[in-house]
C-alpha atoms as a PDB file:
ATOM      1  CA  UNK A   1     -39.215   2.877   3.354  1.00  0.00           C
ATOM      2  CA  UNK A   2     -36.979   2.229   0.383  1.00  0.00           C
ATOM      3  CA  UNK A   3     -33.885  -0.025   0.940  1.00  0.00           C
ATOM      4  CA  UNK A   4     -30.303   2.123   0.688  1.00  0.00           C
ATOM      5  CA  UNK A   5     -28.095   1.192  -2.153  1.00  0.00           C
ATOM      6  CA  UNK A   6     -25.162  -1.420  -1.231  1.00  0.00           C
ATOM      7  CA  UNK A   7     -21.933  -0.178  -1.398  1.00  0.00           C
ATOM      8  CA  UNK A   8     -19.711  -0.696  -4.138  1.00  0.00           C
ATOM      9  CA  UNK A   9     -16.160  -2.150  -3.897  1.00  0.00           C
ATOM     10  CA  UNK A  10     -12.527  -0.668  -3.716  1.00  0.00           C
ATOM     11  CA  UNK A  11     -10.267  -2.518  -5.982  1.00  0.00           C
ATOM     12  CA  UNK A  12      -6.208  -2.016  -5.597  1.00  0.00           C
ATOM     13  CA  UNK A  13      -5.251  -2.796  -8.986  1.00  0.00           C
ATOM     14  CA  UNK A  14      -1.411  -3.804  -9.324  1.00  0.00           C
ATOM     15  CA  UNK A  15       0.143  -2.765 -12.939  1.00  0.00           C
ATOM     16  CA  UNK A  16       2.946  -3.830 -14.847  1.00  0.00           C
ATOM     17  CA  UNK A  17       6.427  -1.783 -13.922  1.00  0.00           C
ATOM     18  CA  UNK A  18       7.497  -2.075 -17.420  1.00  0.00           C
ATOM     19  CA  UNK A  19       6.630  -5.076 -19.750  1.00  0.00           C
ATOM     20  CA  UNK A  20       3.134  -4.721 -20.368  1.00  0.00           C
ATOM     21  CA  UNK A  21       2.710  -8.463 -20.731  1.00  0.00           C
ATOM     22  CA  UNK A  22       3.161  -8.258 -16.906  1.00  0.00           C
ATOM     23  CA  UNK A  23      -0.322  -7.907 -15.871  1.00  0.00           C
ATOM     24  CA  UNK A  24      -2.643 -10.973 -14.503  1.00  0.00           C
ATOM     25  CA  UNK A  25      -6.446 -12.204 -16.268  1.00  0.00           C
ATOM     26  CA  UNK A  26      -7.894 -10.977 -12.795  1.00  0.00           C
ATOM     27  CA  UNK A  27      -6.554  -7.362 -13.199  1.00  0.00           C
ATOM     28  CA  UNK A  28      -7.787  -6.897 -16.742  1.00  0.00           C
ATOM     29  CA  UNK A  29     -11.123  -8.644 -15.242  1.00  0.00           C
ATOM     30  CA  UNK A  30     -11.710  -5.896 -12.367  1.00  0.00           C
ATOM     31  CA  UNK A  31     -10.308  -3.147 -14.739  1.00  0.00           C
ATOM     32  CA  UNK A  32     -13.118  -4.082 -17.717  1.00  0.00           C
ATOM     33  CA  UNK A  33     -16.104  -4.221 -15.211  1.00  0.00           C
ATOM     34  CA  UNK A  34     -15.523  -1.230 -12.744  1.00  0.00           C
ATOM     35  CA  UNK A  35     -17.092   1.915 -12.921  1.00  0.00           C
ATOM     36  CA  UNK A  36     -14.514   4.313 -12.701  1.00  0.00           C
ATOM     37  CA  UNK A  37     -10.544   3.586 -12.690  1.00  0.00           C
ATOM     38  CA  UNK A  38      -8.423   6.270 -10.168  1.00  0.00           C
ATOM     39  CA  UNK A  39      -5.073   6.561 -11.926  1.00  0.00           C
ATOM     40  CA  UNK A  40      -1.777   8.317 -10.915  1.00  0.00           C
ATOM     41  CA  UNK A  41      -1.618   9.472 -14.390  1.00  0.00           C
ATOM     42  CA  UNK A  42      -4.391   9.126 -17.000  1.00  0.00           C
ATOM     43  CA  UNK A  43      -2.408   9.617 -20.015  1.00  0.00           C
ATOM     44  CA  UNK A  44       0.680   6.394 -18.649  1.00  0.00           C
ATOM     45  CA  UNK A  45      -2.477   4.452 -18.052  1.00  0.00           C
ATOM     46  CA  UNK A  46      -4.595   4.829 -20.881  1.00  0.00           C
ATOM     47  CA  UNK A  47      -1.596   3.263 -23.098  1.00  0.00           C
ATOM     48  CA  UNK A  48      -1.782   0.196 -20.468  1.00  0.00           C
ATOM     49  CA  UNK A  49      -5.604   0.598 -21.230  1.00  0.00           C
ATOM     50  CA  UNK A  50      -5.411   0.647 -24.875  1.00  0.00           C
ATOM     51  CA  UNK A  51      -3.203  -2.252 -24.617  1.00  0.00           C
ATOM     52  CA  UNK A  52      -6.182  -4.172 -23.695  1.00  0.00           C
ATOM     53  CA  UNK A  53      -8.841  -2.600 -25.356  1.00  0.00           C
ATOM     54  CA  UNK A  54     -10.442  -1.248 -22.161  1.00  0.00           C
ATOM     55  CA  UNK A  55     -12.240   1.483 -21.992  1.00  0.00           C
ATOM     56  CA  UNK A  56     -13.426   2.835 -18.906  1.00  0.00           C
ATOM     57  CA  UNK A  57     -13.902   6.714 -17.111  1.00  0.00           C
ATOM     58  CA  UNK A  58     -10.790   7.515 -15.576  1.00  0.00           C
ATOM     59  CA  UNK A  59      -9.689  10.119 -13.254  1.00  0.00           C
ATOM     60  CA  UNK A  60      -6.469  11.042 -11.788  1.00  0.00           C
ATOM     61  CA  UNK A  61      -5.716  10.276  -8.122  1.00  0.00           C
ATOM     62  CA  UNK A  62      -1.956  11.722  -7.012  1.00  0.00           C
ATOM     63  CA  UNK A  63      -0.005  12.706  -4.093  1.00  0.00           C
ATOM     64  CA  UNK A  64      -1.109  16.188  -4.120  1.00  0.00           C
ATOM     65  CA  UNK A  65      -4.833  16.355  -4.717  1.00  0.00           C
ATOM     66  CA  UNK A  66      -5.035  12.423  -3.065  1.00  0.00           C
ATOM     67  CA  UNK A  67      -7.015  14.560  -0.227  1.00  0.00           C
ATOM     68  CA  UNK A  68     -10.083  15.930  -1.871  1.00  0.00           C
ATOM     69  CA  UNK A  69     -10.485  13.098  -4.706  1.00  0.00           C
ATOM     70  CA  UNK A  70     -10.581  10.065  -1.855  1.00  0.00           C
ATOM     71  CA  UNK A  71     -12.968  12.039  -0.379  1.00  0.00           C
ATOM     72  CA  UNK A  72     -15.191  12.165  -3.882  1.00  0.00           C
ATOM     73  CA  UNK A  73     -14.239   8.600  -4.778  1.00  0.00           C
ATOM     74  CA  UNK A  74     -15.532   7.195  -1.399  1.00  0.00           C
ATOM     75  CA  UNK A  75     -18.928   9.205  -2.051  1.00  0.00           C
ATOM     76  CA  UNK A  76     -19.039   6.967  -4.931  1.00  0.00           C
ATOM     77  CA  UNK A  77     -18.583   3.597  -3.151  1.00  0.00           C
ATOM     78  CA  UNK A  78     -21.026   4.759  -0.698  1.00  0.00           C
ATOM     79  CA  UNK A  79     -23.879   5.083  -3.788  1.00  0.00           C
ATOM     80  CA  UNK A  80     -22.982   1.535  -5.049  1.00  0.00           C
ATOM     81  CA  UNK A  81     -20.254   2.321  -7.672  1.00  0.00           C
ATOM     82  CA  UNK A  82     -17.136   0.119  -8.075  1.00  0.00           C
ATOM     83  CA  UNK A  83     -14.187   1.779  -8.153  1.00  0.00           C
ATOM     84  CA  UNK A  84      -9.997   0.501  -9.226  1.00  0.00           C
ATOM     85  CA  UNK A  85      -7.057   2.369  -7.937  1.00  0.00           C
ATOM     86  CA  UNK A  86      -3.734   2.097  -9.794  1.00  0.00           C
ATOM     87  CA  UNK A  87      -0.692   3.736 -10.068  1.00  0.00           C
ATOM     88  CA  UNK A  88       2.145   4.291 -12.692  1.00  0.00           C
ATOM     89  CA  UNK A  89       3.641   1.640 -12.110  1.00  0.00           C
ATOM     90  CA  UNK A  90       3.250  -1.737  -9.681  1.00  0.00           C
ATOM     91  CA  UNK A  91       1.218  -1.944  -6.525  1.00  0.00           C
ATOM     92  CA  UNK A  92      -0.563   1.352  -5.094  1.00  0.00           C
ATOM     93  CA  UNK A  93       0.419   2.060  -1.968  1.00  0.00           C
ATOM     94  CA  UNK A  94       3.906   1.442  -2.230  1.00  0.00           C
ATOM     95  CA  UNK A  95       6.007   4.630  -2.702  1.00  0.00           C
ATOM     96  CA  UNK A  96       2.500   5.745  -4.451  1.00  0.00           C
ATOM     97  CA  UNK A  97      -1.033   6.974  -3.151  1.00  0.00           C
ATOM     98  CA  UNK A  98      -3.431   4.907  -2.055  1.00  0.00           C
ATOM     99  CA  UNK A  99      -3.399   4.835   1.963  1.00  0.00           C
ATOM    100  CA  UNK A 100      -5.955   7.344   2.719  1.00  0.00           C
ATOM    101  CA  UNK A 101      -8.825   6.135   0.245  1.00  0.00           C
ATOM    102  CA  UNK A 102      -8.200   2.536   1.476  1.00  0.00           C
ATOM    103  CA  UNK A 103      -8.205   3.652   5.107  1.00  0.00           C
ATOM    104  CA  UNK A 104     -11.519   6.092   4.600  1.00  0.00           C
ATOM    105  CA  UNK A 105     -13.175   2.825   2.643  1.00  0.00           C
ATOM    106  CA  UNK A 106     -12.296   1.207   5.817  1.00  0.00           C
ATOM    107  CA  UNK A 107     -13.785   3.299   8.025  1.00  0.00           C
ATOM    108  CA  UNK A 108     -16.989   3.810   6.083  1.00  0.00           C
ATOM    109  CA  UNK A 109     -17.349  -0.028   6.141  1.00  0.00           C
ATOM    110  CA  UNK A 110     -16.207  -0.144   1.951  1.00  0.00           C
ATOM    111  CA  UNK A 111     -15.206  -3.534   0.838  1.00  0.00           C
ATOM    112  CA  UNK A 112     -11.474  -3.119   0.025  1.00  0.00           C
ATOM    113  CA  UNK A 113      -9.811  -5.912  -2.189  1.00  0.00           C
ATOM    114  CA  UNK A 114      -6.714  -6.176  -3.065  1.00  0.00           C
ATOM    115  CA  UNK A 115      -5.620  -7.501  -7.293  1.00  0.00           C
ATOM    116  CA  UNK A 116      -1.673  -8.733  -6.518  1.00  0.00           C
ATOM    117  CA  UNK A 117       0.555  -8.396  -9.158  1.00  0.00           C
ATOM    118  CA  UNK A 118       3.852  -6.459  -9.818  1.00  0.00           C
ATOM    119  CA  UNK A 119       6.356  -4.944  -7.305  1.00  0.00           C
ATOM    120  CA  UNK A 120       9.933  -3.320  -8.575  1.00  0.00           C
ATOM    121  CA  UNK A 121      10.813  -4.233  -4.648  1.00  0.00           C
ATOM    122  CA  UNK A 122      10.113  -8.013  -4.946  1.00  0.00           C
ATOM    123  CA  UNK A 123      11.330  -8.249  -8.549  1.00  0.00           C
ATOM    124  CA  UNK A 124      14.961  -6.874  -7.475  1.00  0.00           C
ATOM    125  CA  UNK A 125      14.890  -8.447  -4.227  1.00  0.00           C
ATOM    126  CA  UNK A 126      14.443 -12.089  -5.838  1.00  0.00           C
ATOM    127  CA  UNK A 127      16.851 -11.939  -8.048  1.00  0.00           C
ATOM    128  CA  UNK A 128      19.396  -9.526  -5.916  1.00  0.00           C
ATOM    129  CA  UNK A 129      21.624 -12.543  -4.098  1.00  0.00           C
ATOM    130  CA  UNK A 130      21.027 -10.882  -1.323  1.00  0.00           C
ATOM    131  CA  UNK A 131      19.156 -12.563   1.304  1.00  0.00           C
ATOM    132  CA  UNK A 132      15.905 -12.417   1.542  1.00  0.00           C
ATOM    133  CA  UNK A 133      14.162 -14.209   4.609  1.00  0.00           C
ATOM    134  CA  UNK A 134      14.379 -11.013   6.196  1.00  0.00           C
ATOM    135  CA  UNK A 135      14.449  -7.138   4.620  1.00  0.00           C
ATOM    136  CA  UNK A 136      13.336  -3.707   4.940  1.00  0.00           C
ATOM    137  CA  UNK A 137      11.872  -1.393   2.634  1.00  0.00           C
ATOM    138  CA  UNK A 138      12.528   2.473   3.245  1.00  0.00           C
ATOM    139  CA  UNK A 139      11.173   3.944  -0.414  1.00  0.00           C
ATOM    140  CA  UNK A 140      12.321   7.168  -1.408  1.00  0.00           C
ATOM    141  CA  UNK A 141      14.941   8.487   1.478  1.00  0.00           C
ATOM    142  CA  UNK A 142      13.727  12.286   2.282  1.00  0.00           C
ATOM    143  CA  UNK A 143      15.321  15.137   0.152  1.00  0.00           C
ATOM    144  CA  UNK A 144      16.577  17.392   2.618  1.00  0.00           C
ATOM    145  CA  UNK A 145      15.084  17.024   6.256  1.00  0.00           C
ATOM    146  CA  UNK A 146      15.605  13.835   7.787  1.00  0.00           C
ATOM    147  CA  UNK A 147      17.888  12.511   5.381  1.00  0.00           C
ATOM    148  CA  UNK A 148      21.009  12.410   7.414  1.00  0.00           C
ATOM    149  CA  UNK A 149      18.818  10.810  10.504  1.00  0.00           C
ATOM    150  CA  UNK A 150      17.659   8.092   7.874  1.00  0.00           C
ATOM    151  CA  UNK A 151      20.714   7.090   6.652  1.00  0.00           C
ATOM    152  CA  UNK A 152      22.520   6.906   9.922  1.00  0.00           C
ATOM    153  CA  UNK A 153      19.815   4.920  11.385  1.00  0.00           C
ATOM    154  CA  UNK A 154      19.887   2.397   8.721  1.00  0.00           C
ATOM    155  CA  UNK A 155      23.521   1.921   9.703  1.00  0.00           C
ATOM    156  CA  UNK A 156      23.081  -1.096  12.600  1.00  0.00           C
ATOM    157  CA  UNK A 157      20.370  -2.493  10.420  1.00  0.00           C
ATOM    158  CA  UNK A 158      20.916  -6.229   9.829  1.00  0.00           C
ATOM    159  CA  UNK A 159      17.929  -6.844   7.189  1.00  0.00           C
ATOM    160  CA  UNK A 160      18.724  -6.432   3.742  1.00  0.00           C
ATOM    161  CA  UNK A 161      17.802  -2.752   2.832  1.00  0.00           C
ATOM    162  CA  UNK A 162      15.594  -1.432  -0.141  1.00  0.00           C
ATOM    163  CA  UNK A 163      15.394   1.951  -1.289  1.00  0.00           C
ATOM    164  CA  UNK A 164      13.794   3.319  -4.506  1.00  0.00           C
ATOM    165  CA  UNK A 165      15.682   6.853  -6.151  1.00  0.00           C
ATOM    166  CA  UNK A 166      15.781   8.122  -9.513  1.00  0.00           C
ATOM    167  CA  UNK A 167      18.213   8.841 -12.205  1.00  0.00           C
ATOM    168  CA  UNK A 168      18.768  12.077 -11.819  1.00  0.00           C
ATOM    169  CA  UNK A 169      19.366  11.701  -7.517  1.00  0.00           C
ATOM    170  CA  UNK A 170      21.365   7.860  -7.915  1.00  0.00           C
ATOM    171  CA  UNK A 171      24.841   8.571  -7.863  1.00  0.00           C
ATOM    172  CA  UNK A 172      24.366  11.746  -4.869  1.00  0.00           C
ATOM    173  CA  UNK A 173      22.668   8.880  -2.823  1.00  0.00           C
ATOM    174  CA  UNK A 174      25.014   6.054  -3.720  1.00  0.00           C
ATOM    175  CA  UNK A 175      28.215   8.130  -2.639  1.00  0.00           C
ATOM    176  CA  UNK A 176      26.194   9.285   0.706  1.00  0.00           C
ATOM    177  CA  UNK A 177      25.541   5.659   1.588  1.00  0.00           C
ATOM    178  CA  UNK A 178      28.772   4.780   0.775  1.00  0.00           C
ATOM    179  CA  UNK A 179      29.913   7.678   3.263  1.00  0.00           C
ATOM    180  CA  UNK A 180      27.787   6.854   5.728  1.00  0.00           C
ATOM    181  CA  UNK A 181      26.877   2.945   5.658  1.00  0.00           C
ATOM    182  CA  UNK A 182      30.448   1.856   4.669  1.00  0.00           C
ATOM    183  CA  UNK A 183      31.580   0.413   1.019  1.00  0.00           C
ATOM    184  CA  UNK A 184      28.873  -2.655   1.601  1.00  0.00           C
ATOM    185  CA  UNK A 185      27.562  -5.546  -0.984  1.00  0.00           C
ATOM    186  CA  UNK A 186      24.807  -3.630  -2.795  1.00  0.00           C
ATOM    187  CA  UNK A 187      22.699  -4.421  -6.199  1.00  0.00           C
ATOM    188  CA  UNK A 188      20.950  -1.784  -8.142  1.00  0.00           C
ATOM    189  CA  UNK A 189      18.546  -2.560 -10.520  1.00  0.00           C
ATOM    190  CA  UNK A 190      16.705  -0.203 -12.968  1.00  0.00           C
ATOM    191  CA  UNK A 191      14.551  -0.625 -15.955  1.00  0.00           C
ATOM    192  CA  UNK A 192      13.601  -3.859 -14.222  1.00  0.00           C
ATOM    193  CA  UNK A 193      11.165  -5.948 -16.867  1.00  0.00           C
ATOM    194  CA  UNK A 194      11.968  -3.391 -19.594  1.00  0.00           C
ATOM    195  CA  UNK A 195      14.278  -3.762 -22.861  1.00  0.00           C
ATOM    196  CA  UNK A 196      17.380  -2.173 -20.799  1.00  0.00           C
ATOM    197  CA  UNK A 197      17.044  -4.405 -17.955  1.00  0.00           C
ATOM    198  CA  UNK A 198      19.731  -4.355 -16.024  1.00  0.00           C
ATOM    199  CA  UNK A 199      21.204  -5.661 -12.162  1.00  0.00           C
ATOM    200  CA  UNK A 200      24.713  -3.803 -11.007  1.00  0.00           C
ATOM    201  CA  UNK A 201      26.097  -5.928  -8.088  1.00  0.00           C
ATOM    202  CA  UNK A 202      29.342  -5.160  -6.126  1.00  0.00           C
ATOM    203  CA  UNK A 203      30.793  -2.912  -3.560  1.00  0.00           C
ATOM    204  CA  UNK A 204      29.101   0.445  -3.122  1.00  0.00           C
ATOM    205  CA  UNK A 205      31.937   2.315  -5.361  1.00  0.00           C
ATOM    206  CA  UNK A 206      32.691  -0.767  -7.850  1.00  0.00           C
ATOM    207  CA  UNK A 207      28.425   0.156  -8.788  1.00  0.00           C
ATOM    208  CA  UNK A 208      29.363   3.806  -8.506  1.00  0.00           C
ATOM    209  CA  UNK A 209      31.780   3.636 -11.398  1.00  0.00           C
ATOM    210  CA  UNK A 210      29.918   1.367 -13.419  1.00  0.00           C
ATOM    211  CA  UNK A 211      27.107   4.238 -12.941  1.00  0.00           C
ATOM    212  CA  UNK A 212      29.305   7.293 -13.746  1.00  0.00           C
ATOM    213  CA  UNK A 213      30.751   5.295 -16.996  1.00  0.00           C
ATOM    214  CA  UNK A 214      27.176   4.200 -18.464  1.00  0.00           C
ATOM    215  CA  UNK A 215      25.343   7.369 -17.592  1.00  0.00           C
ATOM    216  CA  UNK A 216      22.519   6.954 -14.662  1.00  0.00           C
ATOM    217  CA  UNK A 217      18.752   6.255 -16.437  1.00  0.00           C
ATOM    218  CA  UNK A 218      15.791   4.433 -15.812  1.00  0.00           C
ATOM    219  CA  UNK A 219      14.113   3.893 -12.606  1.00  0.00           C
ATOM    220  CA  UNK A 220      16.262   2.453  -9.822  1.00  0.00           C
ATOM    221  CA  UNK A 221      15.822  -0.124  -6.896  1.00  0.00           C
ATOM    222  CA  UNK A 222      19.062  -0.243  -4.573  1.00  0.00           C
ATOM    223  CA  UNK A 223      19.887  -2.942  -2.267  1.00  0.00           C
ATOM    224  CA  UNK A 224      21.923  -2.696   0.583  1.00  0.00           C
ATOM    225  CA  UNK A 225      23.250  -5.561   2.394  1.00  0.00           C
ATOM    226  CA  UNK A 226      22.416  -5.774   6.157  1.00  0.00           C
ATOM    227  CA  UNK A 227      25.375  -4.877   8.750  1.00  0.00           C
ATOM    228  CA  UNK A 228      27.122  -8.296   9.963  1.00  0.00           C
ATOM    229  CA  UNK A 229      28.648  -6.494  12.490  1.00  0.00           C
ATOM    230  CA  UNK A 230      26.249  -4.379  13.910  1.00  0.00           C
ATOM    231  CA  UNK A 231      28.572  -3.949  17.378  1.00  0.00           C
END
């Protein structure tokens, strides 16, 4: 009777957020030897891949067809092949796809390893002044359903609070939290690692107007100071 193929191995790549000179040996390592690489985009990663003169099959794993290609991709792992997810930007999983291929690998008894490396959340958090023996990260707050709920129930929270939001949506959440947290200590940071790098600290509407006045771009991480007074 012939022996069945071992399975191959799920690698969760992390990727630079910005300075492509943020990447570790191990992650070019695992990204030169596996068989396929499952990117967010294919065209944002094939510059990172370029960088590094790796060439590998790619195919594009995102939030709406993250369904059908885990599916395809765990097929693969099952016959033996190796197989690296990343996403845009920083750590899979986080505010990007990756939970449902890592949790079918799981339950089909795929190796899963993880390949640590960037985080916008950790980066801002570090360097925020806020503290950071104890926080909570909320991603992206929900566009329309739910959003009121979320915001009021981060209200009482006492950890320091992290929430990602882009350019376009900044200043519409900023002046909700304002309204409904209070004018608290907050940092935003955007284009962390980038040429534009840049940390806003203050009150709530002292980083509103220094938003409004500069023109909101770049990718943003806020950081909301936990309530002291949660009574």
């Amino acid at each position: 009777m012939e022996e069945p193929s071992s399975k191959g191995t799920l690698y969760i790549v992390s990727t630079p957020i910005g300075n492509l000179d943020d990447i570790t040996f191990r992650a070019i390592k695992i990204l030169s030897s596996v068989s396929i690489i499952a990117a967010e985009d294919t065209r944002k990663t094939k510059i990172l891949l370029d960088h590094y003169n790796i060439s590998k099959p790619m195919v594009s794993y995102f939030d709406h067809n993250e369904r059908f290609r885990s599916s395809q991709l765990v097929g693969k792992l099952l016959a033996g092949e190796s197989v690296a997810v990343v996403s845009d930007a920083g750590t899979p999983g986080i505010s990007d796809p990756a939970y449902r291929i890592v949790r079918e690998s799981i339950d089909n008894g795929i190796p899963v390893v993880p390949i640590p490396g960037p985080s916008a959340l950790l980066a801002a958090l570090v360097v925020s002044g806020l503290p950071t023996n104890s926080f909570v990260f909320e991603g992206f707050l929900p566009l329309k359903k739910g959003r009121k709920t979320k915001m009021e129930s981060l209200k009482s929270e006492e950890r320091t609070i992290i929430l990602y939001e882009s350019p376009h949506r900044i200043v519409k959440t900023l002046t909700e939290l304002q309204q409904r947290l209070g004018d608290r200590e907050i940092v935003v940071a955007r284009e962390i690692s980038k040429k534009f790098e840049e940390f806003l600290r203050g009150t709530t509407s002292e980083v509103l107007n220094k938003l409004t006045s500069s023109g909101p771009r770049g990718e943003f991480v806020i950081l909301i100071a936990g309530n002291t007074d949660p009574s």
